[in-house]
Protein backbone atom coordinates (compact mmCIF):
# COMPACT_ATOMS: atom_id res chain seq x y z
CA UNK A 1 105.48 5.28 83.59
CA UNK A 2 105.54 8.99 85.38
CA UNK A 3 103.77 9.37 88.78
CA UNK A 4 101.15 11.86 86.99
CA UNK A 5 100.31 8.60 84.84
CA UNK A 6 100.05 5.98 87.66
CA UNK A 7 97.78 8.39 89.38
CA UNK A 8 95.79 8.85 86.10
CA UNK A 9 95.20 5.36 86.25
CA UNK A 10 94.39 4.64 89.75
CA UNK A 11 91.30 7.53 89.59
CA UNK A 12 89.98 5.88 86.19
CA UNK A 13 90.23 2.25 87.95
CA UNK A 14 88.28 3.52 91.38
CA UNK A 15 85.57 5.48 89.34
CA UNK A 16 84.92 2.72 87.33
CA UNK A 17 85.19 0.76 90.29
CA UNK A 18 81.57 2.57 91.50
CA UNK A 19 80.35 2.65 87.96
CA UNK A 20 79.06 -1.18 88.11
CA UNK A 21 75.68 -1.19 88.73
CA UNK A 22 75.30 -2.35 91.91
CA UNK A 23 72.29 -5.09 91.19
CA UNK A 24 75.29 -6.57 89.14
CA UNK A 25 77.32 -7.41 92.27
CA UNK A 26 76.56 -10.63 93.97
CA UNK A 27 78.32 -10.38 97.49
CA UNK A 28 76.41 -10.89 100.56
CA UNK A 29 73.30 -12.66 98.49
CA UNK A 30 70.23 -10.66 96.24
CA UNK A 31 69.34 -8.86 99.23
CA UNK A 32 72.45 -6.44 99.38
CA UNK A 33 76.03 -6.67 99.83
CA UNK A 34 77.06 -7.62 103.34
CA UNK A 35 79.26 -5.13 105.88
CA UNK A 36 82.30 -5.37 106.19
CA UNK A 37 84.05 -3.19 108.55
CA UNK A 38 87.22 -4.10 110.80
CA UNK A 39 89.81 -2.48 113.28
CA UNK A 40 93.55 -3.30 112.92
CA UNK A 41 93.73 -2.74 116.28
CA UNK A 42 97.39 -3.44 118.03
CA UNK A 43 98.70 -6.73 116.73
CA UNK A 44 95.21 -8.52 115.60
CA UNK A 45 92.58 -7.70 113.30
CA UNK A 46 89.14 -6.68 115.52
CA UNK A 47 85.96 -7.38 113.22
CA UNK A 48 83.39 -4.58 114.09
CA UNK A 49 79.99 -5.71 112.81
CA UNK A 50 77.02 -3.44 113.17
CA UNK A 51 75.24 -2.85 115.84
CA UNK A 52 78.47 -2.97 117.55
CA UNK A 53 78.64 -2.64 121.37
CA UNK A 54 81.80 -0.43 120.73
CA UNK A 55 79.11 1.65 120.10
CA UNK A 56 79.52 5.87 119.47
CA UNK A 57 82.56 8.29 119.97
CA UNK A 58 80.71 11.59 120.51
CA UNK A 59 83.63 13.17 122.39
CA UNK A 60 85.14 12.90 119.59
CA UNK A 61 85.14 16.62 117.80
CA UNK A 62 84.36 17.22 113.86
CA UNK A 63 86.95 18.37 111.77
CA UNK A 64 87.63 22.24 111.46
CA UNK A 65 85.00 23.17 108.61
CA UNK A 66 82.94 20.52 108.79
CA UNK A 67 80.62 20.53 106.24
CA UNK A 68 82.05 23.00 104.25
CA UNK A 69 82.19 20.63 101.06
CA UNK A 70 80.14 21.05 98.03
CA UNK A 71 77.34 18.50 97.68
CA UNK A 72 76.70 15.99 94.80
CA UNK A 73 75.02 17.65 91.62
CA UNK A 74 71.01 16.65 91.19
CA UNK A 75 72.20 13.90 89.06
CA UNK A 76 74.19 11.99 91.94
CA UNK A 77 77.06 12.24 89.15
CA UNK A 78 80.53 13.33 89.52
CA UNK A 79 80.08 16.92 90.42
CA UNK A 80 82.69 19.68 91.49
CA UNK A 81 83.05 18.09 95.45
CA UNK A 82 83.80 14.56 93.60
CA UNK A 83 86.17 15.78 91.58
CA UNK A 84 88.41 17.87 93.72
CA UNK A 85 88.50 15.21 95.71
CA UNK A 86 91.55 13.46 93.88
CA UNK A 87 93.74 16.55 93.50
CA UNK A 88 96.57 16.77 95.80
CA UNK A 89 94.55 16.44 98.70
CA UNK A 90 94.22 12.44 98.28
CA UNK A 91 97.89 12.29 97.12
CA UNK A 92 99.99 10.82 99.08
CA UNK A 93 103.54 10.12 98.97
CA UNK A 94 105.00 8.42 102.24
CA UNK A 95 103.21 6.60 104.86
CA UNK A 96 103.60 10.11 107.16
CA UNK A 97 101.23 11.84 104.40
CA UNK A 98 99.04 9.11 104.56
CA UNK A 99 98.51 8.97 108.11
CA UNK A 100 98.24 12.53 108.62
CA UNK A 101 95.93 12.98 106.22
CA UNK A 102 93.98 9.96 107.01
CA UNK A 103 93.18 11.15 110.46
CA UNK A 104 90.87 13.54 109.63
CA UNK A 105 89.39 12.12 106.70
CA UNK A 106 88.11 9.52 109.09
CA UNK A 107 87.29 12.34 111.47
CA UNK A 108 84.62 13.66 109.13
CA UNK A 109 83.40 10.57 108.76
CA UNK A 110 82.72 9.75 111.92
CA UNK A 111 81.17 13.15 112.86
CA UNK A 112 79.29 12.27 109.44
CA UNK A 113 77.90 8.92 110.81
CA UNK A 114 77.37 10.55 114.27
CA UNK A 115 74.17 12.66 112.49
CA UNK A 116 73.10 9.52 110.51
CA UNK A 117 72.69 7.99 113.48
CA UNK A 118 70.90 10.26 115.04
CA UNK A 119 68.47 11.32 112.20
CA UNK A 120 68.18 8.18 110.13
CA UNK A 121 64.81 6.16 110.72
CA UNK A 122 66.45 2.23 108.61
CA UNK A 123 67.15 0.26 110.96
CA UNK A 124 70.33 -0.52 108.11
CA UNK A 125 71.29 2.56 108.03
CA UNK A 126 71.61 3.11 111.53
CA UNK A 127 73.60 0.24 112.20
CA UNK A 128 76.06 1.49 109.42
CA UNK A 129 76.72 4.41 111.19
CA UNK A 130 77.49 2.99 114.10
CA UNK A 131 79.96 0.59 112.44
CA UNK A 132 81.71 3.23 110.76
CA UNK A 133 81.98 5.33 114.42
CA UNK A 134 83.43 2.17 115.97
CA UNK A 135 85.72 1.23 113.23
CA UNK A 136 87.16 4.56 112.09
CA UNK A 137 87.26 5.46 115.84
CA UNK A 138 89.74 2.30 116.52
CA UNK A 139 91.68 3.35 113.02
CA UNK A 140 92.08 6.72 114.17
CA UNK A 141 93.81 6.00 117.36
CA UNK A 142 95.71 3.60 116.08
CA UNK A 143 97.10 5.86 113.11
CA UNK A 144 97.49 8.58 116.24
CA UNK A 145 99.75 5.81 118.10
CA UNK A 146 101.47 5.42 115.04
CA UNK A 147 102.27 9.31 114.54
CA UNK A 148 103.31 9.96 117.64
CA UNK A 149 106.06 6.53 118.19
CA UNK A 150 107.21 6.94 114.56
CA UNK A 151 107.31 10.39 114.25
CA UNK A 152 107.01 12.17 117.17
CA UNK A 153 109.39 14.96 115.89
CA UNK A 154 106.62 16.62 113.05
CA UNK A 155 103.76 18.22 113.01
CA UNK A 156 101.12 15.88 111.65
CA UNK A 157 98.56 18.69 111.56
CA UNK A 158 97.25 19.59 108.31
CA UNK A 159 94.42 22.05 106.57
CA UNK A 160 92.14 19.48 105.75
CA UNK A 161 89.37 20.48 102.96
CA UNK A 162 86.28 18.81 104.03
CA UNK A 163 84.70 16.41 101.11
CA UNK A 164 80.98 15.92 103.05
CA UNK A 165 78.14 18.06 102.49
CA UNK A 166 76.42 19.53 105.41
CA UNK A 167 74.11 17.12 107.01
CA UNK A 168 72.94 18.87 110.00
CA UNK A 169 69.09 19.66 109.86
CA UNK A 170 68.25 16.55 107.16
CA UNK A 171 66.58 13.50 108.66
CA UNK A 172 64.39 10.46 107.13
CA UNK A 173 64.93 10.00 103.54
CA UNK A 174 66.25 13.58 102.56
CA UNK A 175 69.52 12.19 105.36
CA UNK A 176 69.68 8.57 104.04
CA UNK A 177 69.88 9.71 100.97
CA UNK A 178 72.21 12.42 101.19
CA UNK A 179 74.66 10.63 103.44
CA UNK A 180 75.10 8.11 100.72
CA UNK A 181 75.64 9.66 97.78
CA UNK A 182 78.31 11.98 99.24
CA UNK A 183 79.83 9.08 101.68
CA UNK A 184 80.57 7.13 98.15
CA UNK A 185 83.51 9.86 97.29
CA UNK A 186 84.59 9.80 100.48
CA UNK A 187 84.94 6.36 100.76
CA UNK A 188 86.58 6.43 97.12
CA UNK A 189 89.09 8.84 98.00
CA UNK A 190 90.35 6.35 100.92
CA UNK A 191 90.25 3.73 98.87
CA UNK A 192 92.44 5.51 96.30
CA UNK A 193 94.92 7.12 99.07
CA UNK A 194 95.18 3.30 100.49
CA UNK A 195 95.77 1.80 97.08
CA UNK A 196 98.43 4.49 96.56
CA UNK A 197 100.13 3.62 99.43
CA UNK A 198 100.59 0.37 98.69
CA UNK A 199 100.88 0.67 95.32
CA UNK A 200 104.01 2.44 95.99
CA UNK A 201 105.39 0.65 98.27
CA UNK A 202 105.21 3.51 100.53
CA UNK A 203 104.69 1.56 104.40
CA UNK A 204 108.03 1.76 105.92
CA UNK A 205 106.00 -0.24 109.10
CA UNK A 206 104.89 -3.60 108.37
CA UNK A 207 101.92 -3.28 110.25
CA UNK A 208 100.52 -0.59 107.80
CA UNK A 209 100.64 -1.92 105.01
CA UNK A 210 97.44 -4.75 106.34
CA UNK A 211 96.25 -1.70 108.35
CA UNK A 212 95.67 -0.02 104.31
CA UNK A 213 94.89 -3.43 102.94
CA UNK A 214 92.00 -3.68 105.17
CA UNK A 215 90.96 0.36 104.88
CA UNK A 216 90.80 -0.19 100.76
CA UNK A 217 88.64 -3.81 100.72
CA UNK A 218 86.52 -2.54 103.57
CA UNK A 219 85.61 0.70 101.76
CA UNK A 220 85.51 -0.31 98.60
CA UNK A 221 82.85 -3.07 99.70
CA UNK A 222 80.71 -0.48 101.56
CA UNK A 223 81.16 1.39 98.18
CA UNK A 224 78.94 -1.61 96.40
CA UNK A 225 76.61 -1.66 99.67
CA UNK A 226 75.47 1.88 99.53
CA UNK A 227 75.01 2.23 96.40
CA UNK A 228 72.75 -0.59 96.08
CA UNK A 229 70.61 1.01 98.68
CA UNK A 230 70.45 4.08 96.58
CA UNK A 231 69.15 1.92 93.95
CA UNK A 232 66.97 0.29 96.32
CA UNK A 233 65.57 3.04 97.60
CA UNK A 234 66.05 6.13 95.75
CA UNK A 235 65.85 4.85 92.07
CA UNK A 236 69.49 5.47 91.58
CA UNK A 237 71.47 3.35 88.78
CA UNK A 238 75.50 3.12 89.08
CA UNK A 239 75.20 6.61 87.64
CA UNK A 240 72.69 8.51 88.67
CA UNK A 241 68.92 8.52 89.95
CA UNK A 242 65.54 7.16 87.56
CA UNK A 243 63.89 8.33 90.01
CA UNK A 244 62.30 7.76 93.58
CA UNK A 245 60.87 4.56 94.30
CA UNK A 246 57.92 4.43 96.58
């Protein structure tokens, strides 16, 4: 099978992958899915739960553009920002690509999270944004460490295309809402660059390859979390809104 095809069918297997309605998926009880986000952190798995004391990074700068990406059509469907999301940019090929572009992928998210947090008025919500500060934070320097013993000789920098919309200014609802509807492409496109990865038999470290393992089942169960909220409280099916709930 050629490359084009296997990457054919990982994008059909991770769409369909969010296309389940979420009231159809029984992990973490009727009342939602239960988080699930962890650190491979040196030589141990750290489990960051929310609410965790790691607490937020807000030295940490936003990507270059942040907030340049185009939001999710009206219909919460795949629209233009979803799928440009698995072009090239959320290709990769060796386990330098994938930690270089990793980095910043995380980056926005955690700037992301960072205004969640500070606009968001569910108590759940809140606490999932400061999980996914204090476990993308830990990720991030460990994929830096990585970089810079492994390959200290290239430049890791890269023109990263930013996949979130602009959140700045939203808060209540209009935030909650918007953060999770474009945080479930984001979240597939690590999933898919993880599964790659692996797939491929790409991790010339042993330590990456549970490092991706853990980056692909933690995101792809926040995938089933958010969007049951969006069905819980924004009407939203597996593909698209019925309209608001109140």
């Amino acid at each position: 099978m050629s490359q084009d095809a296997k990457k054919i069918l990982l994008v059909v297997a991770i769409v369909g992958l969010v296309a389940i309605p979420a009231t159809a998926i029984a992990m973490g009880g009727p009342a939602g899915i239960a988080h699930r986000g962890a650190a491979w952190v040196g030589d141990g798995a750290s489990t960051v739960g929310p609410g965790s004391a790691m607490g937020s990074r807000t030295g940490r700068s936003s990507p270059p553009g942040m907030g340049g990406g185009q939001r999710m059509d009206d219909r919460g469907a795949t629209g233009p920002m979803q799928m440009g999301m698995f072009g090239d940019r959320s290709t990769v090929d060796s386990e330098f690509e994938y930690l270089a572009q990793m980095i910043p992928h995380h980056e926005e998210a955690i700037a992301s999270a960072e205004l969640l947090l500070a606009g968001t008025d569910r108590p759940e919500m809140e606490a999932f944004a400061q999980d996914i500060i204090a476990t993308q934070s830990a990720e991030v320097d460990q994929m830096q460490a990585w970089l810079a013993e492994e390959y200290p000789e290239r430049d890791a920098s890269i023109d990263y295309e930013p996949m979130m919309r602009d959140l700045t200014g939203l808060r209540g609802d209009e935030l909650d809402q918007a953060f999770l509807e474009a945080m479930v492409g984001h979240h597939m496109a690590a999933v898919m660059m993880s599964q790659q990865l692996l797939a491929g038999d790409l991790a010339e470290q042993p330590e990456v390859v549970p490092f991706a393992e853990q980056i692909r089942d933690s995101q792809h169960a926040e995938i089933f979390q958010m969007r049951a909220w969006l069905a819980d409280w924004f009407g939203q099916n597996a593909m698209g809104p019925m309209g608001p709930r109140r």
